[in-house]
N, C-alpha and C. Protein backbone atom coordinates (compact mmCIF):
# COMPACT_ATOMS: atom_id res chain seq x y z
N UNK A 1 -5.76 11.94 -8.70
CA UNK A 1 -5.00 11.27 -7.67
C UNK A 1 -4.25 12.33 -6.86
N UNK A 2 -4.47 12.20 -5.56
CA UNK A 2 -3.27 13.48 -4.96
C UNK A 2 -2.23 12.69 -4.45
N UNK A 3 -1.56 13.66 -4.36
CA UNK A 3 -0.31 13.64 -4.23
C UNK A 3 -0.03 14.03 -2.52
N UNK A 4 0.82 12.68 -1.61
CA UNK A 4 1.04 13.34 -0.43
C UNK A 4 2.18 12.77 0.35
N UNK A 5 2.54 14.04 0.94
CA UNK A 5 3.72 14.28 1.12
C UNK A 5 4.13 12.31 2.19
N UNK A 6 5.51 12.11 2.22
CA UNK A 6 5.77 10.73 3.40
C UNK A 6 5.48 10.92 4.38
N UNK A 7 5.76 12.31 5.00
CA UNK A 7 5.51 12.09 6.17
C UNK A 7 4.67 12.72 7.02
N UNK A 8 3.58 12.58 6.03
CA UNK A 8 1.88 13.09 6.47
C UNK A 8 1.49 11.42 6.14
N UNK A 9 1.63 10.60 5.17
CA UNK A 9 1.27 9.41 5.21
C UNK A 9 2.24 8.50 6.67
N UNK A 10 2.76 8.65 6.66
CA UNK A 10 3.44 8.02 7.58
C UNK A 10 3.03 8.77 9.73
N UNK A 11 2.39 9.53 9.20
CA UNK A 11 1.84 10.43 10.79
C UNK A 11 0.46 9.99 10.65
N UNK A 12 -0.24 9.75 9.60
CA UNK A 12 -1.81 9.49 9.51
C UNK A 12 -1.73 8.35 9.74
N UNK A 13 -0.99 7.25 9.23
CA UNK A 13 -0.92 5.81 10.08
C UNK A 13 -0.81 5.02 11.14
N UNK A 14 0.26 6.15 11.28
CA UNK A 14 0.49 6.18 13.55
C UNK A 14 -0.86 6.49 13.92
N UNK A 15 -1.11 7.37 13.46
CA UNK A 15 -2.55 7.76 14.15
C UNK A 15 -3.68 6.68 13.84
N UNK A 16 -3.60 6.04 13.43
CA UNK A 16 -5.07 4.62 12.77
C UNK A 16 -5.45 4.69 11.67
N UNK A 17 -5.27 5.22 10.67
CA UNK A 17 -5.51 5.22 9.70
C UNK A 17 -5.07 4.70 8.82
N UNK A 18 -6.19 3.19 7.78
CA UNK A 18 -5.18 2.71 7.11
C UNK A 18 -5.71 2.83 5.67
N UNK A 19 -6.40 3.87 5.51
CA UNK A 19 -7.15 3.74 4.04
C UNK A 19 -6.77 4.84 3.15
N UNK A 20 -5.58 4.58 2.48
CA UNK A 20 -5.09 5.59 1.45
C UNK A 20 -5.14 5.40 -0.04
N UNK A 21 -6.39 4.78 -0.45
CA UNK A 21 -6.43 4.80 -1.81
C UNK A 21 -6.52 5.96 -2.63
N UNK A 22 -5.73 5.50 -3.91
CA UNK A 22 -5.88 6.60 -4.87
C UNK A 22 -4.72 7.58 -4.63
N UNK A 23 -3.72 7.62 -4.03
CA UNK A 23 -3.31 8.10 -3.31
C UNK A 23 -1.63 8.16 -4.40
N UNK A 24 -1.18 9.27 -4.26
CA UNK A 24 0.44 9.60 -5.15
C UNK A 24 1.34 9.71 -3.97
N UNK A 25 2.21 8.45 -3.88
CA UNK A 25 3.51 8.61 -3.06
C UNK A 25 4.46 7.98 -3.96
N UNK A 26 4.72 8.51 -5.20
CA UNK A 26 5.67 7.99 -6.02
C UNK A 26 7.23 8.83 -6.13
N UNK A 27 8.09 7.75 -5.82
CA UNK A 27 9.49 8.49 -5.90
C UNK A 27 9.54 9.14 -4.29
N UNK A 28 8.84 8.23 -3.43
CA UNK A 28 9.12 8.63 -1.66
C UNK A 28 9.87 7.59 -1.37
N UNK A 29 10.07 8.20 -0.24
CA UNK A 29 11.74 7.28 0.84
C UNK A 29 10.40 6.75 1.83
N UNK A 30 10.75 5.19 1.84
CA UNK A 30 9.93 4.72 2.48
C UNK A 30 10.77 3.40 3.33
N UNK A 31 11.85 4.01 3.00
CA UNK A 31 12.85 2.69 3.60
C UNK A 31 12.70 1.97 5.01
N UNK A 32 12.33 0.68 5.39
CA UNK A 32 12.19 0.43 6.67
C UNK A 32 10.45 0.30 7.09
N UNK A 33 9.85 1.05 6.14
CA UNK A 33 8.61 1.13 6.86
C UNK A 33 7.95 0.21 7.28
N UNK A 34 7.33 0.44 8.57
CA UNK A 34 6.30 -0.41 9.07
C UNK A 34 4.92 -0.19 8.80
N UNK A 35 3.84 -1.06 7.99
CA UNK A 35 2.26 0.19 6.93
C UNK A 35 1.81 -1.91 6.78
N UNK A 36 2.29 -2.44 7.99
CA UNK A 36 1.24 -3.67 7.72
C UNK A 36 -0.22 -3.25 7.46
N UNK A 37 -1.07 -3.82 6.58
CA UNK A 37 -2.67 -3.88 6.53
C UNK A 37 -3.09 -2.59 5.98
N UNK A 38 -2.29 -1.97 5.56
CA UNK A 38 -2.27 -0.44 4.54
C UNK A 38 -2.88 -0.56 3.29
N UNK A 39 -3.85 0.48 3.23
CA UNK A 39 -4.78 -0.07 1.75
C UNK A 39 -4.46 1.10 0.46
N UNK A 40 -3.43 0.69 -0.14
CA UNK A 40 -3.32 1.15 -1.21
C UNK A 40 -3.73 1.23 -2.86
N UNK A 41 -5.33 0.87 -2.55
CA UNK A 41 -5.50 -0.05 -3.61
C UNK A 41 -5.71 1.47 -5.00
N UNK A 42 -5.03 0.89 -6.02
CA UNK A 42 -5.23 2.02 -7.25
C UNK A 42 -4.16 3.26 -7.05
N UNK A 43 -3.06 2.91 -5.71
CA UNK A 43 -2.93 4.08 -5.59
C UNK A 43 -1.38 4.14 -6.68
N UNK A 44 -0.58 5.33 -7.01
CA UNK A 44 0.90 5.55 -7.25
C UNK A 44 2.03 5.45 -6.50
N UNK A 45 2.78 4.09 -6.76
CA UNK A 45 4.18 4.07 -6.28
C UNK A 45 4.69 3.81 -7.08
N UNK A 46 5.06 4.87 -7.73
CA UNK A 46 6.05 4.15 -8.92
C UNK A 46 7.52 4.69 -8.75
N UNK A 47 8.43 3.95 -8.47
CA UNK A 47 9.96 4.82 -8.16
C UNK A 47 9.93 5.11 -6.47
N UNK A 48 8.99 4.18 -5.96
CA UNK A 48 9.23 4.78 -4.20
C UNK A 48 10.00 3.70 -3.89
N UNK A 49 10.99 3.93 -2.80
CA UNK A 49 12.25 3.21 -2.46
C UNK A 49 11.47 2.80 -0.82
N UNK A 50 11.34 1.24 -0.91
CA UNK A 50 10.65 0.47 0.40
C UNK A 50 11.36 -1.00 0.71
N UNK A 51 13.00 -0.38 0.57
CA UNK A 51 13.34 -1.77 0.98
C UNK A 51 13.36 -2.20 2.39
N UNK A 52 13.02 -3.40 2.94
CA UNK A 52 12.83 -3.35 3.96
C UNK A 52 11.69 -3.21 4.84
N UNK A 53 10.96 -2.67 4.08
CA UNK A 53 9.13 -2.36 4.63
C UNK A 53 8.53 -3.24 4.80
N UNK A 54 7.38 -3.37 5.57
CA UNK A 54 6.40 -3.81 5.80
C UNK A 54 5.53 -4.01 5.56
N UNK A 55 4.95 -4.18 4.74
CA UNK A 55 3.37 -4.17 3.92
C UNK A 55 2.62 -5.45 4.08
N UNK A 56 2.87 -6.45 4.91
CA UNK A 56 2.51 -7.93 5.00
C UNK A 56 0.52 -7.19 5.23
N UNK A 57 0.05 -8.16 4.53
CA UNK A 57 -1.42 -7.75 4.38
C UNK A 57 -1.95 -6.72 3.88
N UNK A 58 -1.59 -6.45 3.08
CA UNK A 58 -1.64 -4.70 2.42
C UNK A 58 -2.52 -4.66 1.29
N UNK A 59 -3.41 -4.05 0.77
CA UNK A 59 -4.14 -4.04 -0.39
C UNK A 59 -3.57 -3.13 -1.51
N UNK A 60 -2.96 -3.92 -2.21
CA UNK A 60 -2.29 -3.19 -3.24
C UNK A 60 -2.84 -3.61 -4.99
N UNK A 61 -4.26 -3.72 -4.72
CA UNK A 61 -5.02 -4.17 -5.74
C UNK A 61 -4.67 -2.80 -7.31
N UNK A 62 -4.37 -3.33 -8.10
CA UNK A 62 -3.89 -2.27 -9.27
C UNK A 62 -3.17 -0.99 -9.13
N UNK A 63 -2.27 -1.02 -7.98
CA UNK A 63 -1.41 -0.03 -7.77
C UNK A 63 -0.01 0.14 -8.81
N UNK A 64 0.42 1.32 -8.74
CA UNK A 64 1.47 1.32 -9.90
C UNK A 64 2.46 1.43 -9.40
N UNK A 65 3.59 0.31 -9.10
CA UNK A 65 4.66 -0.02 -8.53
C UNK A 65 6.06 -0.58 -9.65
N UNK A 66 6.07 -0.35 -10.72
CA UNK A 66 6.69 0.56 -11.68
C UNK A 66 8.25 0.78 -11.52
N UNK A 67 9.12 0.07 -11.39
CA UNK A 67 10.41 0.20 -11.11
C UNK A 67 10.73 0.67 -9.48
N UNK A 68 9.61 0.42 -8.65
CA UNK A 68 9.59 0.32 -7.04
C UNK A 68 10.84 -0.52 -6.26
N UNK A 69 10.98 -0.18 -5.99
CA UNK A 69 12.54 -0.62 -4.49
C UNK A 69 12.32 -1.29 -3.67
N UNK A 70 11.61 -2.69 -3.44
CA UNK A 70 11.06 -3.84 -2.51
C UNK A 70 11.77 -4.89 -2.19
N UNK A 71 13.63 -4.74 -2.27
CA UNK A 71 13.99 -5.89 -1.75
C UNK A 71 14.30 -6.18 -0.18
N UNK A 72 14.04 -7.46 0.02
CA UNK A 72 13.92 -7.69 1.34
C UNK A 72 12.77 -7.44 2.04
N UNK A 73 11.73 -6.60 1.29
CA UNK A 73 10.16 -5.62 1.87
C UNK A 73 9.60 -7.25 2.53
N UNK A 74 8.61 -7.22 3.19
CA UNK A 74 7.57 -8.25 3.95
C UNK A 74 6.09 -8.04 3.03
N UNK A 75 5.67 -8.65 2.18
CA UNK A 75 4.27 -8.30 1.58
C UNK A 75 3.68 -9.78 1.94
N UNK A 76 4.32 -10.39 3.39
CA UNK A 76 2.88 -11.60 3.73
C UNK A 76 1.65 -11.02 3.37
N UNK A 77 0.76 -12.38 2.66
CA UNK A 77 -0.36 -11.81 1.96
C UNK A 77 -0.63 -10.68 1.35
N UNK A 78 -0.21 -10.03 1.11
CA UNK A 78 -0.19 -8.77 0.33
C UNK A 78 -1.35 -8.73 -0.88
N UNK A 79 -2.40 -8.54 -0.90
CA UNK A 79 -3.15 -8.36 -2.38
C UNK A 79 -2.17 -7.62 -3.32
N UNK A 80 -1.63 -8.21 -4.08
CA UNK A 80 -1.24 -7.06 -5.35
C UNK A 80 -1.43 -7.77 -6.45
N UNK A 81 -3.28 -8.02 -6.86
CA UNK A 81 -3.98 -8.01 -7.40
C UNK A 81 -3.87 -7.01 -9.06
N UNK A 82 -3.87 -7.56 -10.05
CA UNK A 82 -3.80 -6.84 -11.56
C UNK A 82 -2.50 -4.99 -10.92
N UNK A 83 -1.38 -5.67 -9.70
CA UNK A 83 -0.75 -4.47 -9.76
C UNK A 83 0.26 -4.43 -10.92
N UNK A 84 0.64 -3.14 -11.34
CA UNK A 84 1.88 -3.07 -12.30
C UNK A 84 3.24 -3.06 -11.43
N UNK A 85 3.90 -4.31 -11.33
CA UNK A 85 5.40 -3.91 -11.03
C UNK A 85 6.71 -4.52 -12.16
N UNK A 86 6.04 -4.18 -13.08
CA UNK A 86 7.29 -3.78 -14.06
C UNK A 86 8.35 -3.41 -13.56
N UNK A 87 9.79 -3.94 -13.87
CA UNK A 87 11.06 -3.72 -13.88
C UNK A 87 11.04 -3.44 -11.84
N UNK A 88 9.74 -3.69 -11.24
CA UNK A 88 10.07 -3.66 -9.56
C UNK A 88 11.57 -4.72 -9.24
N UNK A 89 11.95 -3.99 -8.33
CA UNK A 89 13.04 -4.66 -7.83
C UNK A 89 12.17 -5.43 -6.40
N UNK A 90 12.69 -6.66 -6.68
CA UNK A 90 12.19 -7.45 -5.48
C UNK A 90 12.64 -8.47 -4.44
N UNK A 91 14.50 -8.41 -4.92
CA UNK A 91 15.26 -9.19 -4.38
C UNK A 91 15.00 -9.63 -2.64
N UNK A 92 14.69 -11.17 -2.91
CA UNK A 92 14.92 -11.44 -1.41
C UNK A 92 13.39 -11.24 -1.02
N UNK A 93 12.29 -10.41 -1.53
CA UNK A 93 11.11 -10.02 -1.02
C UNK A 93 10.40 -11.11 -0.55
N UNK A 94 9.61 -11.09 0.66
CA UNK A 94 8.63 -12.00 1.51
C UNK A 94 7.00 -11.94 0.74
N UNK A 95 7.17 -12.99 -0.35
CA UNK A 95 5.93 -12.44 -0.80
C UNK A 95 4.57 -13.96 -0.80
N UNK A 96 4.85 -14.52 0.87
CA UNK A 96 3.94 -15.82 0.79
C UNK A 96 2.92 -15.58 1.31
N UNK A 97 1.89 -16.20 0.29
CA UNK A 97 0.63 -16.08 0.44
C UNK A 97 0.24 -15.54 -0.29
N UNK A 98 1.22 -14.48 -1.15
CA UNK A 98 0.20 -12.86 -1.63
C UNK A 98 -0.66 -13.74 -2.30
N UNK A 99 -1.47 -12.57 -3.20
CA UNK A 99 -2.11 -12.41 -4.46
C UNK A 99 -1.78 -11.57 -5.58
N UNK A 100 -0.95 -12.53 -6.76
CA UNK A 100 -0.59 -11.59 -7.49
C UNK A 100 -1.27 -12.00 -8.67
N UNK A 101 -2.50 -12.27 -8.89
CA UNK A 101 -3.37 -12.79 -10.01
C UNK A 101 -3.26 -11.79 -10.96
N UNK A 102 -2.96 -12.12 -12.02
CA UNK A 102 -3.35 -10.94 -13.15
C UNK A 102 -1.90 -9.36 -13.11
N UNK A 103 -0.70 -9.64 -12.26
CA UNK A 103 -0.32 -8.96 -11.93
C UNK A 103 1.16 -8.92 -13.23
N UNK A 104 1.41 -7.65 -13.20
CA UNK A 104 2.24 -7.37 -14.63
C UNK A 104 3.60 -7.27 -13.73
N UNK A 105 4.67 -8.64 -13.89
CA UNK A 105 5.59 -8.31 -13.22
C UNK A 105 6.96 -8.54 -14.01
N UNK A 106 6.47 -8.30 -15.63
CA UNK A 106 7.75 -8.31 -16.42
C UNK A 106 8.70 -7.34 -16.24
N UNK A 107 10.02 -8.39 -16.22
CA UNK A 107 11.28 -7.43 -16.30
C UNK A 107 11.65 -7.12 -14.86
N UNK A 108 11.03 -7.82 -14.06
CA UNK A 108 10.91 -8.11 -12.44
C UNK A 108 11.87 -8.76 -11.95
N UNK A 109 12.71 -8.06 -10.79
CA UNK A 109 13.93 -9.25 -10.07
C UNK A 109 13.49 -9.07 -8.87
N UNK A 110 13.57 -10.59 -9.43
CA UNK A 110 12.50 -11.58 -7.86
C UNK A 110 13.64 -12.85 -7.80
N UNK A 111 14.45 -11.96 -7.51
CA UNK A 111 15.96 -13.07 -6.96
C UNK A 111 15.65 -13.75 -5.93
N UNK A 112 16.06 -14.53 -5.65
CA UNK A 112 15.77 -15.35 -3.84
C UNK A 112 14.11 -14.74 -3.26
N UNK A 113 13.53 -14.16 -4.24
CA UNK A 113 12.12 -13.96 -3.44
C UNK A 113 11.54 -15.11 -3.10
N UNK A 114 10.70 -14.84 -2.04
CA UNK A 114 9.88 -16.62 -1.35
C UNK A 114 8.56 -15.93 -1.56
N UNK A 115 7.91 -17.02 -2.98
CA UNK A 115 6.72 -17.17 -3.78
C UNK A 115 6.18 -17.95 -3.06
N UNK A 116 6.29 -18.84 -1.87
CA UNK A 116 5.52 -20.24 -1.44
C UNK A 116 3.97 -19.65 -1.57
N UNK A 117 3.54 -20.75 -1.51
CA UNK A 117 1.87 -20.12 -1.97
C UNK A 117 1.59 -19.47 -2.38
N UNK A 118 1.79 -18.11 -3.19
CA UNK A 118 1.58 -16.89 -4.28
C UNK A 118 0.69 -17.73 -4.87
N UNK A 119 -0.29 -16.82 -5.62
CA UNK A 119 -1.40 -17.00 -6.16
C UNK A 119 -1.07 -16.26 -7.69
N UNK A 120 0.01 -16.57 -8.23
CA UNK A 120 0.36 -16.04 -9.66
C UNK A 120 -0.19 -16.31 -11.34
N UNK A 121 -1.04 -16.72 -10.86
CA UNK A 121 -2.17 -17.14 -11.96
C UNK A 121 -1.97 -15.49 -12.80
N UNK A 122 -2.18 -16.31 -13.78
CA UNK A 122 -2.69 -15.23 -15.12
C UNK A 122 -1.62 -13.83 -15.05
N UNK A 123 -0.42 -14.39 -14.31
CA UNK A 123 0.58 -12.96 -13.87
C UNK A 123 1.48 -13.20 -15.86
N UNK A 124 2.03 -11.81 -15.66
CA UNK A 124 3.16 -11.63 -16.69
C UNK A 124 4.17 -11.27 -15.88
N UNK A 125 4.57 -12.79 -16.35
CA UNK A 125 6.78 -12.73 -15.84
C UNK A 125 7.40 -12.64 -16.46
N UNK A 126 6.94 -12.22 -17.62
CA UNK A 126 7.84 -12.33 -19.05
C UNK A 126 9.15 -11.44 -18.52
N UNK A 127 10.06 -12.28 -19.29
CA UNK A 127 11.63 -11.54 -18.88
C UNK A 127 12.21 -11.27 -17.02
N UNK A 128 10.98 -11.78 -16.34
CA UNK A 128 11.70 -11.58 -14.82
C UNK A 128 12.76 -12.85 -14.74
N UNK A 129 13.28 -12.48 -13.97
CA UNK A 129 14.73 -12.87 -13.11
C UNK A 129 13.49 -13.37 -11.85
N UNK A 130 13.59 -14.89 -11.66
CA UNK A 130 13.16 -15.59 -10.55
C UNK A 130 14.03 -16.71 -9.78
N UNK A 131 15.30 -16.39 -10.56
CA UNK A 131 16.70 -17.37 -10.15
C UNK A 131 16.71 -17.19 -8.43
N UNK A 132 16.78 -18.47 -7.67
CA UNK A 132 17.02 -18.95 -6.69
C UNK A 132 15.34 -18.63 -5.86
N UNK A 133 14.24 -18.09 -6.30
CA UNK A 133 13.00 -18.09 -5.61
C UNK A 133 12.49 -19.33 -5.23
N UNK A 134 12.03 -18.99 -4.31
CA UNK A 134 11.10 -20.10 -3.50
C UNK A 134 9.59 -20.46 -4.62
N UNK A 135 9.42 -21.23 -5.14
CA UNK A 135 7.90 -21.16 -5.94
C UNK A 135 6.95 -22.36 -5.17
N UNK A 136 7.57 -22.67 -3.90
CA UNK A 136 6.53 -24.11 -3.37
C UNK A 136 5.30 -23.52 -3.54
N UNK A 137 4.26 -24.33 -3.99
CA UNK A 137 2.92 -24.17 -3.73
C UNK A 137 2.56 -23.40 -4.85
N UNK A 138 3.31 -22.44 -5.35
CA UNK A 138 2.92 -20.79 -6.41
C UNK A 138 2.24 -21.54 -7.07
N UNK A 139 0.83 -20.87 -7.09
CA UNK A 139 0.01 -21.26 -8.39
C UNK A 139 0.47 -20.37 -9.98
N UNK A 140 0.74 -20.92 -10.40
CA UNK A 140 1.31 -20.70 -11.74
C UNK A 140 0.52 -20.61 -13.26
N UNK A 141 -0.46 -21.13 -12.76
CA UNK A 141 -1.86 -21.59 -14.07
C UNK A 141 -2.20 -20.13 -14.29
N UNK A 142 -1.56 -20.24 -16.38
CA UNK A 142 -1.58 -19.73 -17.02
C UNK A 142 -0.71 -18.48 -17.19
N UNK A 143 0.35 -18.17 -15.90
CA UNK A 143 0.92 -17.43 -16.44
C UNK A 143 2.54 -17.34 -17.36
N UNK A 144 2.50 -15.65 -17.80
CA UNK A 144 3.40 -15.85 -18.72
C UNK A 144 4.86 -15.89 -18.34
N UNK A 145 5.64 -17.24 -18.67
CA UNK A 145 7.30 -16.82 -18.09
C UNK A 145 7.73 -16.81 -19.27
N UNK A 146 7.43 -16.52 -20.31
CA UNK A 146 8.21 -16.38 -21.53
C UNK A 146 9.64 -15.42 -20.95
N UNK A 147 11.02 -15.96 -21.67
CA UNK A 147 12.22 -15.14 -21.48
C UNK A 147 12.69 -15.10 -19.73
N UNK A 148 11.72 -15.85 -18.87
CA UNK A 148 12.27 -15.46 -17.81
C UNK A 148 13.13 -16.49 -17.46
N UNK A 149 13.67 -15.92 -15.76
CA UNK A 149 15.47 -17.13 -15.71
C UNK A 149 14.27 -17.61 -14.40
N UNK A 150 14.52 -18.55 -14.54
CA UNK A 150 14.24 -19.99 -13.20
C UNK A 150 15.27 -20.50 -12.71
N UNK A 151 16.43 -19.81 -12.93
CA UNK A 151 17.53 -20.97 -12.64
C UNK A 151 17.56 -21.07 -11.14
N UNK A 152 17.79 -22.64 -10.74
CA UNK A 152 17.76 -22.56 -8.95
C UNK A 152 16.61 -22.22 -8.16
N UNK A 153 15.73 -22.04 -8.92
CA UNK A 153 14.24 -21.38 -8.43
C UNK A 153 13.62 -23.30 -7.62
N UNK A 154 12.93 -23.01 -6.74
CA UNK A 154 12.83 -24.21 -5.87
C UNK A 154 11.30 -24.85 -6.48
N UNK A 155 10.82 -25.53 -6.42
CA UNK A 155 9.87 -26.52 -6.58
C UNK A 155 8.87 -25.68 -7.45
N UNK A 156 9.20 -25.62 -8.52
CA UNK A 156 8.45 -24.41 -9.51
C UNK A 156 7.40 -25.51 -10.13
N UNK A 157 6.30 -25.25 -10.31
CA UNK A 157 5.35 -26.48 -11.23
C UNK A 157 4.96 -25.20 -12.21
N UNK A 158 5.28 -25.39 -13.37
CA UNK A 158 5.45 -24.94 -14.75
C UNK A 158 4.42 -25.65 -15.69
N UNK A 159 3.46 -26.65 -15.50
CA UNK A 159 2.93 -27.58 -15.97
C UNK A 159 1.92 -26.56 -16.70
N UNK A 160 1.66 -25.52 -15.97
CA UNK A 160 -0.18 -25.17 -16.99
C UNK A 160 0.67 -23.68 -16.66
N UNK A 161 1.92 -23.38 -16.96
CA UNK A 161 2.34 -21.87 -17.69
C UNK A 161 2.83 -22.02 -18.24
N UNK A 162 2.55 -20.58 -19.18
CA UNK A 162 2.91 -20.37 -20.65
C UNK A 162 5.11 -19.85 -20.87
N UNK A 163 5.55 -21.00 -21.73
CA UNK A 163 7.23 -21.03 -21.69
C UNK A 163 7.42 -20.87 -22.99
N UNK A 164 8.71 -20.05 -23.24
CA UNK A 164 8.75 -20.80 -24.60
C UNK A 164 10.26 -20.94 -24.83
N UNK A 165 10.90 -20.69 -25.57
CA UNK A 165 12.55 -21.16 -25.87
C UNK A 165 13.32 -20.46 -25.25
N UNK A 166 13.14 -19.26 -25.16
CA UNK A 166 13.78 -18.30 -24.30
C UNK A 166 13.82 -18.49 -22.79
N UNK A 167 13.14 -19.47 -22.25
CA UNK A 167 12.73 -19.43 -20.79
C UNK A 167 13.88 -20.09 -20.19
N UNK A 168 14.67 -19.86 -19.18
CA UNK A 168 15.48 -20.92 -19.00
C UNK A 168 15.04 -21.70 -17.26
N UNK A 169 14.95 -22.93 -17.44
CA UNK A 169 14.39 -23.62 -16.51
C UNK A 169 15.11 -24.14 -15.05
N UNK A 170 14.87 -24.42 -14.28
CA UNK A 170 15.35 -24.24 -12.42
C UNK A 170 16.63 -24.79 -13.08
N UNK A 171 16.75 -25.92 -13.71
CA UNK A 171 18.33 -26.75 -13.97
C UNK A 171 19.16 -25.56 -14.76
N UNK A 172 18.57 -24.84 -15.12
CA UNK A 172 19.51 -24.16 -16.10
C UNK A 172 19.25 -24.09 -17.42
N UNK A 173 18.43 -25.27 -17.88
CA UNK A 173 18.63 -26.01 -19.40
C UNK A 173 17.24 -24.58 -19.90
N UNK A 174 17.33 -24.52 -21.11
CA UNK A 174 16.07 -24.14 -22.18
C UNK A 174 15.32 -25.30 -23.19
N UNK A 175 14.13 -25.09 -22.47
CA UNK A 175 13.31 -26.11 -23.18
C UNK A 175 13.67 -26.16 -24.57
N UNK A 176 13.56 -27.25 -25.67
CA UNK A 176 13.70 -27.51 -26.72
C UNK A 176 12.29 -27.63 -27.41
N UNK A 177 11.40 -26.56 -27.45
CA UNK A 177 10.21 -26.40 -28.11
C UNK A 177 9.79 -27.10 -29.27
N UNK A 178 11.06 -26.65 -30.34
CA UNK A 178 10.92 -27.30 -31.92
C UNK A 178 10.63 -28.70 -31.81
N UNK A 179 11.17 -29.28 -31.25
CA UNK A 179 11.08 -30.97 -30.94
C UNK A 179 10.14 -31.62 -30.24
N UNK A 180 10.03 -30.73 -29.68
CA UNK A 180 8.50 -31.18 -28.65
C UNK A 180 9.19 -31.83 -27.50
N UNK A 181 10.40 -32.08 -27.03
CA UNK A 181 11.15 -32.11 -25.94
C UNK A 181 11.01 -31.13 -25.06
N UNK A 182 11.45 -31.35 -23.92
CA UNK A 182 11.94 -30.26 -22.94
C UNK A 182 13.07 -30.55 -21.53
């Protein structure tokens, strides 16, 4: 994977270029950026600070985003497809439409993020913070919210994902598993 510098990625884009896979920009200042339709797919961001950015349509298919800096960022439609964003910060993030199928986003704060239509199938939320998110529409089938907070989270359908006692639900309450209540 190479490694390249911000602001050779950020001059190759001005110029038309939007195909940077494979690509190491981890632990770059990316604050503000504008990189709509930017194809990062496989590439390293892990620790890059992009609050505020732009990435709406972006291919971020198995990229490593890893304790990444995305609150407030724009990822309309965004593929981030089987990406790792573990412990990503995502407060507030624009993330409708994406694709986050298969995507590892435990330990994730996705405070006030707007999920409407997300495609979160088969994702791991285990332990994220999704208190006050938008979930209209989020397809949810099969993934994991074990331990995560829903509290205030908006029209969440939880019906075919995986919960368990630890989860605490949009009202606040924790399902009562043992009983077969909830």
């Amino acid at each position: 994977m190479k490694k390249i510098p911000t602001a050779d990625l950020l001059a190759q884009y001005a110029s038309g270029r939007r195909d940077f896979r494979k690509v190491d920009i981890s632990n770059a200042d990316l604050f503000e950026a504008d990189l709509p339709g930017i194809d990062l797919r496989g590439s390293n961001l892990q620790k890059t600070y992009l609050p505020y950015a732009n990435l709406s349509q972006s291919d971020l298919q198995q990229a490593q985003l890893q304790a990444a800096q995305l609150s407030d960022a724009q990822l309309f439609q965004a593929n981030l497809e089987n990406a790792d964003l573990q412990e990503a910060y995502l407060f507030r993030a624009s993330l409708r439409r994406a694709n986050l199928r298969g995507a590892n986003l435990s330990h994730a704060n996705l405070q006030g993020a707007d999920l409407a239509n997300a495609d979160l199938s088969y994702a791991n939320l285990s332990n994220a913070d999704l208190s006050g998110a938008n979930l209209s529409h989020a397809n949810l089938h099969k993934a994991q919210l074990s331990g995560s907070n829903l509290f205030r989270s908006q029209n969440a359908d939880l019906c075919e994902a995986y919960l368990d006692s630890s989860t605490i639900y949009p009202d606040g309450h924790r399902p009562n598993l043992l009983s077969g209540e909830e």
